[in-house]
PDB file of N, CA and C in Angstrom:
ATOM      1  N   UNK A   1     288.842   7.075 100.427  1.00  0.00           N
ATOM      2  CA  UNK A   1     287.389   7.051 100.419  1.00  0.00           C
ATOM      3  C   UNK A   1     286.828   8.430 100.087  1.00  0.00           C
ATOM      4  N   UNK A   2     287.289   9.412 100.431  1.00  0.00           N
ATOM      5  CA  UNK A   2     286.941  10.760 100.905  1.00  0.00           C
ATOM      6  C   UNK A   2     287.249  11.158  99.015  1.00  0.00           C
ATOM      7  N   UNK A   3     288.365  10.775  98.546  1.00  0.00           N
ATOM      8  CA  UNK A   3     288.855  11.291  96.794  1.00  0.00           C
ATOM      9  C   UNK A   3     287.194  10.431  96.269  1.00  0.00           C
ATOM     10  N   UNK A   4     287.195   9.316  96.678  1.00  0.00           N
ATOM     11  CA  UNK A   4     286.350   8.098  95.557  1.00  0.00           C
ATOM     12  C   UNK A   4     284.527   8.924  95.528  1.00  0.00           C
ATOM     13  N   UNK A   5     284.733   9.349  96.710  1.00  0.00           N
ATOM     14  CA  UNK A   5     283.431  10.079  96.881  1.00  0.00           C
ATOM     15  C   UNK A   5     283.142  11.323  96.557  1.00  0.00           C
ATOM     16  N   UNK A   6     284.221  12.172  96.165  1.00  0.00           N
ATOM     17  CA  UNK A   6     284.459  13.437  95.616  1.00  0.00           C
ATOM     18  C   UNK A   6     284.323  13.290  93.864  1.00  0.00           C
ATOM     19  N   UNK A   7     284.762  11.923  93.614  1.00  0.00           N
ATOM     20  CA  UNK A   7     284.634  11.426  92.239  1.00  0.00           C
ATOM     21  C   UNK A   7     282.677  11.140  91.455  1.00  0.00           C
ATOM     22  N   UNK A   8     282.482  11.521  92.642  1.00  0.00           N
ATOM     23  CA  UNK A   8     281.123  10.901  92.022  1.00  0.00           C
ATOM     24  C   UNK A   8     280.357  11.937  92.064  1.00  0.00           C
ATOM     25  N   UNK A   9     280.486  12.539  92.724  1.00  0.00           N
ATOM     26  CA  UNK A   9     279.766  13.760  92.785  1.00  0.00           C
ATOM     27  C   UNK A   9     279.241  14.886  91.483  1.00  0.00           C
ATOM     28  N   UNK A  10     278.276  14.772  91.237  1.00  0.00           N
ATOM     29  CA  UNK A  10     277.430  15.187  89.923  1.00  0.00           C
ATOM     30  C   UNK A  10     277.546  16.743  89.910  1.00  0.00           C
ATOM     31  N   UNK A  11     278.193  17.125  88.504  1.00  0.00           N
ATOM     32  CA  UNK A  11     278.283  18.385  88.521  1.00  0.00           C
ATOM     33  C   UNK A  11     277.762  19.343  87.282  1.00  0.00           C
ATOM     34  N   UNK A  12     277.863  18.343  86.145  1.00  0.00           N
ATOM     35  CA  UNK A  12     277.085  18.800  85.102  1.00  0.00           C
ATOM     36  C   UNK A  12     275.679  18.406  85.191  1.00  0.00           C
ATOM     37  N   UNK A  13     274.664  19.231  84.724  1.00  0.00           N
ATOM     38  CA  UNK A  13     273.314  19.692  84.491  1.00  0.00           C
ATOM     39  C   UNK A  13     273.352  19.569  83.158  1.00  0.00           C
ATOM     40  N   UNK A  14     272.133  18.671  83.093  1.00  0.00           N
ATOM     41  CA  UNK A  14     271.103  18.815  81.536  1.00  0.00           C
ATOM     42  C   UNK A  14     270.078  18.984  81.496  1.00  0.00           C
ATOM     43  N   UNK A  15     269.594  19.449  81.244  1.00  0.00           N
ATOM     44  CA  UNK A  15     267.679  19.393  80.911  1.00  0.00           C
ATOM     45  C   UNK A  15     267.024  19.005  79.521  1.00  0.00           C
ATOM     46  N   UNK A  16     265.764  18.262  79.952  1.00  0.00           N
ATOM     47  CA  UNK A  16     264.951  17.528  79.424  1.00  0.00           C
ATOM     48  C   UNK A  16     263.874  17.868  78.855  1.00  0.00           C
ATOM     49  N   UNK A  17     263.437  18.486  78.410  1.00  0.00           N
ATOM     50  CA  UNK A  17     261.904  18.412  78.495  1.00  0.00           C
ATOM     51  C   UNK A  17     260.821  17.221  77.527  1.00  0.00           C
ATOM     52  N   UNK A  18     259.780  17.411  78.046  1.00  0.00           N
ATOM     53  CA  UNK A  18     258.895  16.289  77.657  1.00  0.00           C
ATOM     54  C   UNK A  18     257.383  16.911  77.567  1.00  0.00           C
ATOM     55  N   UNK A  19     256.669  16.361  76.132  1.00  0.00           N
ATOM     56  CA  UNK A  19     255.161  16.803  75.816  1.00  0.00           C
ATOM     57  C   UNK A  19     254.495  16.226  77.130  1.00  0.00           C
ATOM     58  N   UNK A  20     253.174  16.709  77.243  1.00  0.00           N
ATOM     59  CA  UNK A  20     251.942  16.291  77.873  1.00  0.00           C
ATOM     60  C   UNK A  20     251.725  14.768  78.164  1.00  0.00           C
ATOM     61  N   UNK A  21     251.633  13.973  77.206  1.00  0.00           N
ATOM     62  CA  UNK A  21     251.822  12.773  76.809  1.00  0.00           C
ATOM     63  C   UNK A  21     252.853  11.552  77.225  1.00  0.00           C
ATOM     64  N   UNK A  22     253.858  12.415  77.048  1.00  0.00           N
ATOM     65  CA  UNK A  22     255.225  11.627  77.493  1.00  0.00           C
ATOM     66  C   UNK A  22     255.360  11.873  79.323  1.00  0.00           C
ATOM     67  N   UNK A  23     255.147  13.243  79.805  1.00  0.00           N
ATOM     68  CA  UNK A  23     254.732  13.725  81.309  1.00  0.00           C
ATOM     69  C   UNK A  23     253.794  12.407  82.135  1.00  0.00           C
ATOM     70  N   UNK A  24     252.950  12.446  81.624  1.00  0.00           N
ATOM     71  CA  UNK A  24     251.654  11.934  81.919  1.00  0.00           C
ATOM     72  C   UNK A  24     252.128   9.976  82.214  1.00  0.00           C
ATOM     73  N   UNK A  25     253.031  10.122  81.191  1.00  0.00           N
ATOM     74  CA  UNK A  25     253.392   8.219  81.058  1.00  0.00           C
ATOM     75  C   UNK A  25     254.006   8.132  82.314  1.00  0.00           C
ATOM     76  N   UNK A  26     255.108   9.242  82.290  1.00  0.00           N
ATOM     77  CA  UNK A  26     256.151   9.293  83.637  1.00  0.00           C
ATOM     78  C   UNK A  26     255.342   9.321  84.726  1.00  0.00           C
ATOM     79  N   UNK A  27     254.778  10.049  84.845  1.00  0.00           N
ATOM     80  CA  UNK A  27     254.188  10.523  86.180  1.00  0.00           C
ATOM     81  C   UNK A  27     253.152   9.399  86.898  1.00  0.00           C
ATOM     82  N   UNK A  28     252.458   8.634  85.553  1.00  0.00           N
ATOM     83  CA  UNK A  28     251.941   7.288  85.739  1.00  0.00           C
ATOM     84  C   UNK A  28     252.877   6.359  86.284  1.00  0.00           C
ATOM     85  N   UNK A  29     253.517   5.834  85.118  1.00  0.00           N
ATOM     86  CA  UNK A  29     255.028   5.042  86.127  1.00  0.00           C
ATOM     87  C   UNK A  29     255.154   4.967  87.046  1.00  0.00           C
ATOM     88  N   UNK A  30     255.566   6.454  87.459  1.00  0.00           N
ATOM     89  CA  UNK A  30     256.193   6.715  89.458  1.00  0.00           C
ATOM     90  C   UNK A  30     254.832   6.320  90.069  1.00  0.00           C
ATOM     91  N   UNK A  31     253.666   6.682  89.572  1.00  0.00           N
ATOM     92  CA  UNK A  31     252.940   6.689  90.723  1.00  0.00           C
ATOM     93  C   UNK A  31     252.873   5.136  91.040  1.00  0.00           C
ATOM     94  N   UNK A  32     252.591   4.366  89.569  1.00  0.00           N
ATOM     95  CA  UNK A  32     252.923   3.270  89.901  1.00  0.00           C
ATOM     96  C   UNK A  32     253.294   1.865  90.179  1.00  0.00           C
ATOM     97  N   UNK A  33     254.570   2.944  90.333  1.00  0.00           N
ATOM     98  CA  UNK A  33     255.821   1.645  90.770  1.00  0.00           C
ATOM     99  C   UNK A  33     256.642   2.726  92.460  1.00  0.00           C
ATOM    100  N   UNK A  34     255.758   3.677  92.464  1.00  0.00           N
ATOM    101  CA  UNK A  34     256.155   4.119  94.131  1.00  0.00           C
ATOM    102  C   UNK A  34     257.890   4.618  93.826  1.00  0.00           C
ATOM    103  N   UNK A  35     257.767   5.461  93.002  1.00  0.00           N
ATOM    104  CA  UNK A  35     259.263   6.312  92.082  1.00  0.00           C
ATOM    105  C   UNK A  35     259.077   7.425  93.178  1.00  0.00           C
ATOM    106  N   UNK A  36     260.225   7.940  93.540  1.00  0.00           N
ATOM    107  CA  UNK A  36     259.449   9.196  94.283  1.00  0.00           C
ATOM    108  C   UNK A  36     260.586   9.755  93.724  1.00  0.00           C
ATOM    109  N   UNK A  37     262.197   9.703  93.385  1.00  0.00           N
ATOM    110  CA  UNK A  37     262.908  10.603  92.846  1.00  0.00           C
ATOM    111  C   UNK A  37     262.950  10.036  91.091  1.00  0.00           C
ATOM    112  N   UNK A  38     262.229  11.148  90.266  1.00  0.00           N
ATOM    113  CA  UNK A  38     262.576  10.695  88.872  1.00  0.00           C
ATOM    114  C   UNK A  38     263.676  11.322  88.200  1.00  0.00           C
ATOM    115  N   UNK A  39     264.582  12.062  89.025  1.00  0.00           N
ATOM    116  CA  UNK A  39     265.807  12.440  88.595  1.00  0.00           C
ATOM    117  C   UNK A  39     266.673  10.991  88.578  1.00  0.00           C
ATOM    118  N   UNK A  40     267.081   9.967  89.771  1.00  0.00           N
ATOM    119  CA  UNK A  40     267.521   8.632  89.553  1.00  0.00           C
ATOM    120  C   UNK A  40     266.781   7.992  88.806  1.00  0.00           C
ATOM    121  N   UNK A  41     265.548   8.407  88.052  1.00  0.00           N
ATOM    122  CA  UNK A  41     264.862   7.073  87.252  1.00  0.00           C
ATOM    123  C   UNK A  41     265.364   7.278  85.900  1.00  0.00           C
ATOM    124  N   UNK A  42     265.716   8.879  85.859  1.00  0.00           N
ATOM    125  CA  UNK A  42     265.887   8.985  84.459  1.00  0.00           C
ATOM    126  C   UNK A  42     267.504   8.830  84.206  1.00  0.00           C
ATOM    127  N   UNK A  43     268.091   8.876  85.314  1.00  0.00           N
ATOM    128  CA  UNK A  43     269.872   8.604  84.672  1.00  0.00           C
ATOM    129  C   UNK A  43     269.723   7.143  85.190  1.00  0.00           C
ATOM    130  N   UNK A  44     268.709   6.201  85.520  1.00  0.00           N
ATOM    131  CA  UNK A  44     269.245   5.246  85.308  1.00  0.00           C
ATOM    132  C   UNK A  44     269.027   4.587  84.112  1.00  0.00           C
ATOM    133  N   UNK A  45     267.783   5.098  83.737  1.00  0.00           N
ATOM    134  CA  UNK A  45     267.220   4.721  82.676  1.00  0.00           C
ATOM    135  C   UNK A  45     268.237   5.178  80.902  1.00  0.00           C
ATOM    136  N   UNK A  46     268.704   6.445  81.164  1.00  0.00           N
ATOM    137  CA  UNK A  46     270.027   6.632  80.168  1.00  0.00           C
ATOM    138  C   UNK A  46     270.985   6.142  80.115  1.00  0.00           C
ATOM    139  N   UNK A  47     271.578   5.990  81.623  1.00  0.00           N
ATOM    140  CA  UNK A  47     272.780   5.029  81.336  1.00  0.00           C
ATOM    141  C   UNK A  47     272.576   3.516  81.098  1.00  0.00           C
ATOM    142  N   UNK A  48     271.740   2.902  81.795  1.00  0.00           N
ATOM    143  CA  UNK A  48     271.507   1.534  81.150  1.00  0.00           C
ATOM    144  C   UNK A  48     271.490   1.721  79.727  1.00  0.00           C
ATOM    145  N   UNK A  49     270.616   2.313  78.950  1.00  0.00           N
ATOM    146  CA  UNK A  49     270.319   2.593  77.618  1.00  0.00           C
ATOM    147  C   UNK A  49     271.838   3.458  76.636  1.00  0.00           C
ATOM    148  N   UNK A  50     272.695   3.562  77.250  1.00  0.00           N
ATOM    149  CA  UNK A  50     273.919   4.024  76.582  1.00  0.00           C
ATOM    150  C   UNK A  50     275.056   2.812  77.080  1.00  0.00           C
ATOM    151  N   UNK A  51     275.026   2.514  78.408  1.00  0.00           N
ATOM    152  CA  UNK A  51     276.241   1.263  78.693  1.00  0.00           C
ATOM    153  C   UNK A  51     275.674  -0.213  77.374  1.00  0.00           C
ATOM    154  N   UNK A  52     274.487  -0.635  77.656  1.00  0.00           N
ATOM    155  CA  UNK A  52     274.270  -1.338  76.618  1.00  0.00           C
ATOM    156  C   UNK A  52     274.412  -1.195  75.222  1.00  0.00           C
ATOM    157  N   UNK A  53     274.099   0.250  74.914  1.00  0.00           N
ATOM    158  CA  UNK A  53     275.046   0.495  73.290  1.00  0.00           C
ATOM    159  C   UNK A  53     276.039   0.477  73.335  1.00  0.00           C
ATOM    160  N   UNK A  54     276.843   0.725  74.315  1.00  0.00           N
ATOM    161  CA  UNK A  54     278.451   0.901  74.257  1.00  0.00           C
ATOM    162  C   UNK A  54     278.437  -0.668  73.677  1.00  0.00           C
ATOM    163  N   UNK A  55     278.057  -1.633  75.066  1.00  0.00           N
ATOM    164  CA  UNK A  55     278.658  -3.122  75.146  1.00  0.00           C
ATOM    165  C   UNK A  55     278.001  -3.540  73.402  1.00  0.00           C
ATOM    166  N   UNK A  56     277.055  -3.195  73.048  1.00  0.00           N
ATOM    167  CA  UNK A  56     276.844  -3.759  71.412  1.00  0.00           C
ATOM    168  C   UNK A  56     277.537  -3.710  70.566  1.00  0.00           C
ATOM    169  N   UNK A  57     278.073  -2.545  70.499  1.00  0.00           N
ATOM    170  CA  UNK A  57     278.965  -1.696  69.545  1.00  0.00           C
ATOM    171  C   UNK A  57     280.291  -1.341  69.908  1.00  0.00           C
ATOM    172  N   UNK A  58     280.904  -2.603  70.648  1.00  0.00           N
ATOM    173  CA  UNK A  58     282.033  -2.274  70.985  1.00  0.00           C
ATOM    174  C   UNK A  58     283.007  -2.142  69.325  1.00  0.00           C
ATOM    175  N   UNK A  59     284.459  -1.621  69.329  1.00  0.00           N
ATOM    176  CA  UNK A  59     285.125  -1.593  68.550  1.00  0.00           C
ATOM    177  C   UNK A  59     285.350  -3.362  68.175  1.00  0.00           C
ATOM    178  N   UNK A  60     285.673  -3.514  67.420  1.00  0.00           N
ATOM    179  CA  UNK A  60     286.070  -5.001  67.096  1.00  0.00           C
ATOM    180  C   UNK A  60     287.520  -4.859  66.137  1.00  0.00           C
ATOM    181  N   UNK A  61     288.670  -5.765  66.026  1.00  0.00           N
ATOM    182  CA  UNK A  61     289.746  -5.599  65.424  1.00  0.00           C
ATOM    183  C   UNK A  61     290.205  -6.204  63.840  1.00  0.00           C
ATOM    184  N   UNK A  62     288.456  -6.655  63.780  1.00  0.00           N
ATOM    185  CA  UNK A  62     288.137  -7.141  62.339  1.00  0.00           C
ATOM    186  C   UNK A  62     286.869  -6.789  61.483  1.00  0.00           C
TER     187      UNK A  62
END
């Protein structure tokens, strides 16, 4: 349990930035839909949006 949880543990950093515009959408959003961490909104929102390209574009053997 103690390895599986050491496994998850987030260690690389990226940063984002975003215009006025795009800020403003987010910050609307959270307010509301009651978001209070938009660090989990935004990796969930990437990885959904990359696991689903994966599953589209899987390799195929033909």
């Amino acid at each position: 349990m103690e390895r599986h949880k050491a496994s998850l543990v987030r260690k690389n950093r990226q940063v984002l930035y975003f215009n006025e515009k795009e800020m403003s959408a987010i910050d609307e959003y959270c307010r509301r839909f009651k978001i209070s961490s938009k660090s989990a909104l935004y990796r969930q929102a990437i990885m959904e949006h990359i696991l689903s390209e994966l599953d589209e574009n899987h390799p195929t053997l033909f």
